[in-house]
PDB file of N, CA and C in Angstrom:
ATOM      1  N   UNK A   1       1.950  -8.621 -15.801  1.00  0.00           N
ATOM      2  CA  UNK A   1       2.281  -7.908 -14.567  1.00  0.00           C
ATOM      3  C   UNK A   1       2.127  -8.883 -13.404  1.00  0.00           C
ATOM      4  N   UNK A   2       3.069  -8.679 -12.451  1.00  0.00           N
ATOM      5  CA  UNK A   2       3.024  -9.700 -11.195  1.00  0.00           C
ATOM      6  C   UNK A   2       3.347  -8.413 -10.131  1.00  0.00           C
ATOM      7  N   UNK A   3       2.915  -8.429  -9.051  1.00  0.00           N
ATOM      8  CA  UNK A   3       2.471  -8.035  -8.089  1.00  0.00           C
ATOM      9  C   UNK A   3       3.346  -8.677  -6.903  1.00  0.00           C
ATOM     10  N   UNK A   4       4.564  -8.590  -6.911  1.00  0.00           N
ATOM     11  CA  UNK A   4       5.178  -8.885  -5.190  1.00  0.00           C
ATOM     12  C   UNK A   4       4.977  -8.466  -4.165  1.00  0.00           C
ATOM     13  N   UNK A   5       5.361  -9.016  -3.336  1.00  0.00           N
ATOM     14  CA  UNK A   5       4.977  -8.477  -1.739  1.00  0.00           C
ATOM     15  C   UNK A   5       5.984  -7.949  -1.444  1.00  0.00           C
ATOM     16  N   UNK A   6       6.260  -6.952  -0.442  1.00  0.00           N
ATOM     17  CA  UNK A   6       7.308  -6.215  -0.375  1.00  0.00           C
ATOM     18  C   UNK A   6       7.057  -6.016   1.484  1.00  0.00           C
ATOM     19  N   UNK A   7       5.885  -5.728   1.540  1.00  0.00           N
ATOM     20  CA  UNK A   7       5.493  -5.607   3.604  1.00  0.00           C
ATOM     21  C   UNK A   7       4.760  -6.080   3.494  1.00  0.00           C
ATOM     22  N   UNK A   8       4.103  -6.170   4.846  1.00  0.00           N
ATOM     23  CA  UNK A   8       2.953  -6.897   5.338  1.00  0.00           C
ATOM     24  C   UNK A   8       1.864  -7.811   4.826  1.00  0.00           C
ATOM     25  N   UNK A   9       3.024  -8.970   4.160  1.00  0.00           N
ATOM     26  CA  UNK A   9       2.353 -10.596   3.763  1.00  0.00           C
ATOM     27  C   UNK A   9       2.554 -11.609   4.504  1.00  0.00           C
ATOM     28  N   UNK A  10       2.636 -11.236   5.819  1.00  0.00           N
ATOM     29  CA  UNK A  10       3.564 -12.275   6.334  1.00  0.00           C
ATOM     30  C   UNK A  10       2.289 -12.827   7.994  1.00  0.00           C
ATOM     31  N   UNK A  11       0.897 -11.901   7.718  1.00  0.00           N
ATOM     32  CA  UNK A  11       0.696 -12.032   8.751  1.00  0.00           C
ATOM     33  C   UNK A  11      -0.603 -13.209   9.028  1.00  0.00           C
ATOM     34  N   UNK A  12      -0.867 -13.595   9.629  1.00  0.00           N
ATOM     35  CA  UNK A  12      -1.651 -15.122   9.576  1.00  0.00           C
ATOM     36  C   UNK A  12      -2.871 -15.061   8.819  1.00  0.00           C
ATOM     37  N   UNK A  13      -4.313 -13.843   8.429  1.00  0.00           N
ATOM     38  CA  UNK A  13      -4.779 -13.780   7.538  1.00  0.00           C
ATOM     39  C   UNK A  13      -4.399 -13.330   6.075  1.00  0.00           C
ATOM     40  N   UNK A  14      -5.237 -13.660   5.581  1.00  0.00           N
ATOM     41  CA  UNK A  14      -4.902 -12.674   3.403  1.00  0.00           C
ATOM     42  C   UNK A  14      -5.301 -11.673   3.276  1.00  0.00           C
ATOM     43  N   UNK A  15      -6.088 -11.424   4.801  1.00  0.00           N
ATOM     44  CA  UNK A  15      -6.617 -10.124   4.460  1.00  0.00           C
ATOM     45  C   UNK A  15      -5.901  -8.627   5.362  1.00  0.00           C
ATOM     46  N   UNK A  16      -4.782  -8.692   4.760  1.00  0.00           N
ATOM     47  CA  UNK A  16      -3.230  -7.981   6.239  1.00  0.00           C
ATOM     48  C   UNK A  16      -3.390  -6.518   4.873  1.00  0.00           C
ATOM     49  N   UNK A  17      -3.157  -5.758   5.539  1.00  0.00           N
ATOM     50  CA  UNK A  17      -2.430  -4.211   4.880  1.00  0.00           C
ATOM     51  C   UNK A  17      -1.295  -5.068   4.112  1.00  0.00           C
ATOM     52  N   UNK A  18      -1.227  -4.766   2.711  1.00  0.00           N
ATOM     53  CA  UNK A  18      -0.048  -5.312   1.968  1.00  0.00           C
ATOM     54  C   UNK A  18       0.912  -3.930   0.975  1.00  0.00           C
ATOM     55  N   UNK A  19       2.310  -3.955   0.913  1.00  0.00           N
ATOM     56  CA  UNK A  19       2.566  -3.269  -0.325  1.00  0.00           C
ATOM     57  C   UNK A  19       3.357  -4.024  -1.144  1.00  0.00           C
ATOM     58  N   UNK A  20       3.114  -3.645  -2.157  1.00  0.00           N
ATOM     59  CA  UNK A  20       3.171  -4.761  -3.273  1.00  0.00           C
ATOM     60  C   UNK A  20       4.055  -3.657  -4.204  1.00  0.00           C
ATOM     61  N   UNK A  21       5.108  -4.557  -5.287  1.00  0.00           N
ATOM     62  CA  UNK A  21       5.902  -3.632  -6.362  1.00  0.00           C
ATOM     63  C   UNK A  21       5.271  -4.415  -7.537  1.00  0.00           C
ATOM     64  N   UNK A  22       4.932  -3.718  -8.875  1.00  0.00           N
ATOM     65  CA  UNK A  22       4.954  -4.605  -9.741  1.00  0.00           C
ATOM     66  C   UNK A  22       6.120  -4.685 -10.590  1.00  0.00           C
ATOM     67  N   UNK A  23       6.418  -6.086 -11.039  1.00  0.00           N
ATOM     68  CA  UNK A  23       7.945  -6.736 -11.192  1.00  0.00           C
ATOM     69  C   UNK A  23       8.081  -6.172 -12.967  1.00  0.00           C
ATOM     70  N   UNK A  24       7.308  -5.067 -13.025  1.00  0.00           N
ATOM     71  CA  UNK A  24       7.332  -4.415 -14.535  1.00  0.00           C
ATOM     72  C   UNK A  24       7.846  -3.396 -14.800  1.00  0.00           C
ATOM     73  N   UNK A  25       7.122  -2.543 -14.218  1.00  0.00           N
ATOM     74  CA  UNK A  25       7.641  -0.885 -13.606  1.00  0.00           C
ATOM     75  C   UNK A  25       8.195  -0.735 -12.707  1.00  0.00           C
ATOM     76  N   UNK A  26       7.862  -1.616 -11.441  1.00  0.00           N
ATOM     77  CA  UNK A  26       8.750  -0.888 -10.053  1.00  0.00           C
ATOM     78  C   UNK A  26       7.439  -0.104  -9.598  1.00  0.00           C
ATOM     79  N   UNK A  27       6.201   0.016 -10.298  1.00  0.00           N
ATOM     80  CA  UNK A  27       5.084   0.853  -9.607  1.00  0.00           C
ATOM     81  C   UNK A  27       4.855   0.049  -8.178  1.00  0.00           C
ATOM     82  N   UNK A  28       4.483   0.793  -7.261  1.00  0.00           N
ATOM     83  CA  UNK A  28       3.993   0.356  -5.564  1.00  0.00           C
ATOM     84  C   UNK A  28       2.429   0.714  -5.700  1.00  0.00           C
ATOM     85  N   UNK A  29       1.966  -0.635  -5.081  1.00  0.00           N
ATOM     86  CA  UNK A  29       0.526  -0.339  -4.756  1.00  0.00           C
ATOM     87  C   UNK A  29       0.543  -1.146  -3.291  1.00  0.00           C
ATOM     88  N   UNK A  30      -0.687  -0.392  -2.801  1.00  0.00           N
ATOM     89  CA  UNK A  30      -0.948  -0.504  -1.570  1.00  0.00           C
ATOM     90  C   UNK A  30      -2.504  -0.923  -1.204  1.00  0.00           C
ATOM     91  N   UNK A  31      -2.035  -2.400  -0.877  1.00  0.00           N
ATOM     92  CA  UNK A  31      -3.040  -2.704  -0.536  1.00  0.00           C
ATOM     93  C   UNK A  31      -3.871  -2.625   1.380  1.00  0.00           C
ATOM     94  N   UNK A  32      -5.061  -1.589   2.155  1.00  0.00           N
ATOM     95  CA  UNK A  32      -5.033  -1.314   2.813  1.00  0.00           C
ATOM     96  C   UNK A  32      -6.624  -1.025   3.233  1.00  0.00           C
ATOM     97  N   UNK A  33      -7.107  -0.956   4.438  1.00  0.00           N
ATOM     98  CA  UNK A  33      -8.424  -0.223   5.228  1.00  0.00           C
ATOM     99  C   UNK A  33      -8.429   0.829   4.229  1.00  0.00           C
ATOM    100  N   UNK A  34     -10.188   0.378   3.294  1.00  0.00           N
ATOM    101  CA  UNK A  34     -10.767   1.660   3.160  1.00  0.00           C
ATOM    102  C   UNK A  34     -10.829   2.378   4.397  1.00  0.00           C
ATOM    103  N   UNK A  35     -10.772   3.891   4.151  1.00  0.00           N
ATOM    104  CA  UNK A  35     -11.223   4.736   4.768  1.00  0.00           C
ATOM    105  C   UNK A  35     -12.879   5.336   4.880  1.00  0.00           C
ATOM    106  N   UNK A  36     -13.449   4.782   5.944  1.00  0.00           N
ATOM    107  CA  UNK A  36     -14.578   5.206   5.492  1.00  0.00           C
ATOM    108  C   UNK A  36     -15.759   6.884   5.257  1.00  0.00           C
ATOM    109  N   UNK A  37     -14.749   7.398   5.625  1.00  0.00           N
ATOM    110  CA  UNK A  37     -14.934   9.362   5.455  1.00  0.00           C
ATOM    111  C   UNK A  37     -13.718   9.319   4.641  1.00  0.00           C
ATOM    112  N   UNK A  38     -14.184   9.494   2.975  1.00  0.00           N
ATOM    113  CA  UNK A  38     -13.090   9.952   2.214  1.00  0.00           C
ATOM    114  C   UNK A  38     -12.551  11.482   1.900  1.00  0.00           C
ATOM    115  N   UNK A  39     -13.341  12.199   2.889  1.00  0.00           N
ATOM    116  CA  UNK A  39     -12.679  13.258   3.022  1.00  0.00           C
ATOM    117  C   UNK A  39     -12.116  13.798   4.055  1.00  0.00           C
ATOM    118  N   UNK A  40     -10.949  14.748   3.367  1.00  0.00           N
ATOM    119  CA  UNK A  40      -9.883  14.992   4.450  1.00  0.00           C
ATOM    120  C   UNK A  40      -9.813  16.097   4.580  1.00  0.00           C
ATOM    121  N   UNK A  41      -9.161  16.954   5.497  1.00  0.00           N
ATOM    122  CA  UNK A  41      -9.140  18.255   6.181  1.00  0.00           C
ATOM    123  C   UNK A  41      -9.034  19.507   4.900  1.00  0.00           C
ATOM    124  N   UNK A  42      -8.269  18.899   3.597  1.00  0.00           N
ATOM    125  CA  UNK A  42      -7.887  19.410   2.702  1.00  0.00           C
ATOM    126  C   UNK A  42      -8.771  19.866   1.358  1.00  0.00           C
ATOM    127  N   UNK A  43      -9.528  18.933   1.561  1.00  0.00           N
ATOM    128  CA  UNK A  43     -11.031  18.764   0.400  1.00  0.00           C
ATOM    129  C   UNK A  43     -10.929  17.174   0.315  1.00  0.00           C
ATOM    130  N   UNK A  44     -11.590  17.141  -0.614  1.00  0.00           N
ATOM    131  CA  UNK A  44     -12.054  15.204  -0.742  1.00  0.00           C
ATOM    132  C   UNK A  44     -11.502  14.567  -2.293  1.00  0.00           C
ATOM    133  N   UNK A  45     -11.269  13.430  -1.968  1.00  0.00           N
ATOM    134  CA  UNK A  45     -10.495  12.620  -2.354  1.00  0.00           C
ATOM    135  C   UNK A  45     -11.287  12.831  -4.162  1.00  0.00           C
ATOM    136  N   UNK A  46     -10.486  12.819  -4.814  1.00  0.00           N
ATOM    137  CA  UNK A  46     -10.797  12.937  -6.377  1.00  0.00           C
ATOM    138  C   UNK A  46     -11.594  11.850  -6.879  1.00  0.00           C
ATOM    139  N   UNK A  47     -12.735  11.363  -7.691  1.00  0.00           N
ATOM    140  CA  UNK A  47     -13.060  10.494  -8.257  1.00  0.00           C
ATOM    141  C   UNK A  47     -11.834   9.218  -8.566  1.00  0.00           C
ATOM    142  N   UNK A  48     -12.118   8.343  -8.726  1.00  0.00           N
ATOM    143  CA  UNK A  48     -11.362   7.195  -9.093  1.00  0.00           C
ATOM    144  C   UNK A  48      -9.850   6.759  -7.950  1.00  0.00           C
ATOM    145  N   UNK A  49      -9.974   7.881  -6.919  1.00  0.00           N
ATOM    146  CA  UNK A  49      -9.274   7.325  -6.376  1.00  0.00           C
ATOM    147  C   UNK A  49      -9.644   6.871  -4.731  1.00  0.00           C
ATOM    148  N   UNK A  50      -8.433   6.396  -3.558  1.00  0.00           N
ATOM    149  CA  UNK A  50      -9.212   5.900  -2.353  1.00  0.00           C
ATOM    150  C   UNK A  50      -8.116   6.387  -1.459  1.00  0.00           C
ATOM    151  N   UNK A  51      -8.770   6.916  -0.155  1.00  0.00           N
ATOM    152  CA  UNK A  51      -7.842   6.552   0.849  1.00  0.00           C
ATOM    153  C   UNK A  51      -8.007   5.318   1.188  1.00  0.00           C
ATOM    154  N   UNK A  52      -6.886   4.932   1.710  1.00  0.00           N
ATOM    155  CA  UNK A  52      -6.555   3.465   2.401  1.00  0.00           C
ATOM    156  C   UNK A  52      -5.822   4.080   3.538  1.00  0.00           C
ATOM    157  N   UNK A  53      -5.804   3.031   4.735  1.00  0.00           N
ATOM    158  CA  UNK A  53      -4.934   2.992   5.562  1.00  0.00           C
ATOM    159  C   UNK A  53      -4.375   1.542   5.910  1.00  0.00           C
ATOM    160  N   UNK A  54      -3.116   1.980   6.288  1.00  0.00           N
ATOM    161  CA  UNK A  54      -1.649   0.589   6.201  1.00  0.00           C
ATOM    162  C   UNK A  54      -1.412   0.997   7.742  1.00  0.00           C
ATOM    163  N   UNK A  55      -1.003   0.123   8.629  1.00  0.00           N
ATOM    164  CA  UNK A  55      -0.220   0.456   9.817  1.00  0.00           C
ATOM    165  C   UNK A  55       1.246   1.127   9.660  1.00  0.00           C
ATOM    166  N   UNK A  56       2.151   1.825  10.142  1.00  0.00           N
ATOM    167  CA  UNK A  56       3.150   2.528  10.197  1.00  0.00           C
ATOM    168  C   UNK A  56       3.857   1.314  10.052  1.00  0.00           C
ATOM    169  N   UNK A  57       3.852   0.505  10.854  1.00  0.00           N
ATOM    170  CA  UNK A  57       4.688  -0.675  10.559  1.00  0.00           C
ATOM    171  C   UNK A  57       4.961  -1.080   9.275  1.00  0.00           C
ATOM    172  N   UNK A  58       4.332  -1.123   8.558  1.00  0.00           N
ATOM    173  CA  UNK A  58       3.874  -2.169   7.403  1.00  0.00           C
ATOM    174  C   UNK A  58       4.543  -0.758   6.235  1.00  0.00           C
ATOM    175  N   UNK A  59       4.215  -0.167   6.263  1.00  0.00           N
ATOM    176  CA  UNK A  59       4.736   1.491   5.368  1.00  0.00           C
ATOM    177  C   UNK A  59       6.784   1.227   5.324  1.00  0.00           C
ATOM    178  N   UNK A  60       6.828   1.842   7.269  1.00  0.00           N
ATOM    179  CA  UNK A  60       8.515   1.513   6.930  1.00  0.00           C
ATOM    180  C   UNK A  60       9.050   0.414   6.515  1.00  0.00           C
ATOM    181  N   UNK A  61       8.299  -0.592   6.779  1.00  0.00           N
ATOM    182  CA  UNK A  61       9.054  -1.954   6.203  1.00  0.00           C
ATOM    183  C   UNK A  61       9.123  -2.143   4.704  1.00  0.00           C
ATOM    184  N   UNK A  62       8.058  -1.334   4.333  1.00  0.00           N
ATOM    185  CA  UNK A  62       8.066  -1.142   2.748  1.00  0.00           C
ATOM    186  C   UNK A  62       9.074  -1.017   2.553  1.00  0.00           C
ATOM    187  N   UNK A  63       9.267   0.319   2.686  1.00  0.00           N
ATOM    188  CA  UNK A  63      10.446   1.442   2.963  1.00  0.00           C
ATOM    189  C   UNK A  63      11.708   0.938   2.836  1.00  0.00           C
ATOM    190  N   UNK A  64      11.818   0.270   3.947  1.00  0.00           N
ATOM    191  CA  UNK A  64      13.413  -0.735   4.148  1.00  0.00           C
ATOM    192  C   UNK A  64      13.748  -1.253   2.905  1.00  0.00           C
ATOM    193  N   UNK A  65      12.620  -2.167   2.776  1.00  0.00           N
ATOM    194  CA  UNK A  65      13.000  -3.588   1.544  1.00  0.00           C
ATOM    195  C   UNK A  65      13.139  -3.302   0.430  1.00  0.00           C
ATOM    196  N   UNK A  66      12.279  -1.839  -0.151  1.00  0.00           N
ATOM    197  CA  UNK A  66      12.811  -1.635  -1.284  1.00  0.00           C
ATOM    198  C   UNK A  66      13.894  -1.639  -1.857  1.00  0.00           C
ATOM    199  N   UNK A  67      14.039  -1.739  -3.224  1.00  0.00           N
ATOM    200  CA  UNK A  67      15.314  -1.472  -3.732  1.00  0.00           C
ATOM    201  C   UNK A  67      15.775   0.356  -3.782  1.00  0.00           C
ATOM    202  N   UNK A  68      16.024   0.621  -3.856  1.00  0.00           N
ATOM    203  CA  UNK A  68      16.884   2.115  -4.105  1.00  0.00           C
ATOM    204  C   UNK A  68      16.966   2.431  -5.569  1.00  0.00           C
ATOM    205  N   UNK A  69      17.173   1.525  -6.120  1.00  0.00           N
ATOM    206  CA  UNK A  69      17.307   1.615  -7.897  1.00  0.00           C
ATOM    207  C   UNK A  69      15.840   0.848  -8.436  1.00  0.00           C
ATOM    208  N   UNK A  70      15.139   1.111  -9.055  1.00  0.00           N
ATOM    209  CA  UNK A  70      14.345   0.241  -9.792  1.00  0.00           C
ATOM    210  C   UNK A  70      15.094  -0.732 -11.261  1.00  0.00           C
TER     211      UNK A  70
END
């Protein structure tokens, strides 16, 4: 599995909000700000998983670059 960059790799630290495709599945991961109150208005976040936060920027640009077809 390899892990591309798809948004926000481009910015002068390594440590930037990133989304990434893997070049296997087409799965998206998002690399982003823990959240540090993992709970939300709705109930709280399930074991094994995280909120993160990405800037809006960095999301639509995902968005854009993707492919449409995997």
């Amino acid at each position: 599995m390899r892990l591309v960059p798809v948004a926000g790799a481009s910015c002068a630290s390594a440590n930037c909000p990133t989304v990434y495709v893997n070049d296997e599945d087409q799965d998206i991961f998002v690399q982003g700000y823990a959240v540090a109150d993992q709970r939300i208005p709705t109930g709280e976040v399930p074991p094994g998983e995280m909120l993160v936060r990405i800037p809006r920027s960095v999301f639509l640009a995902a968005a854009r670059d993707l492919p449409a077809q995997a």
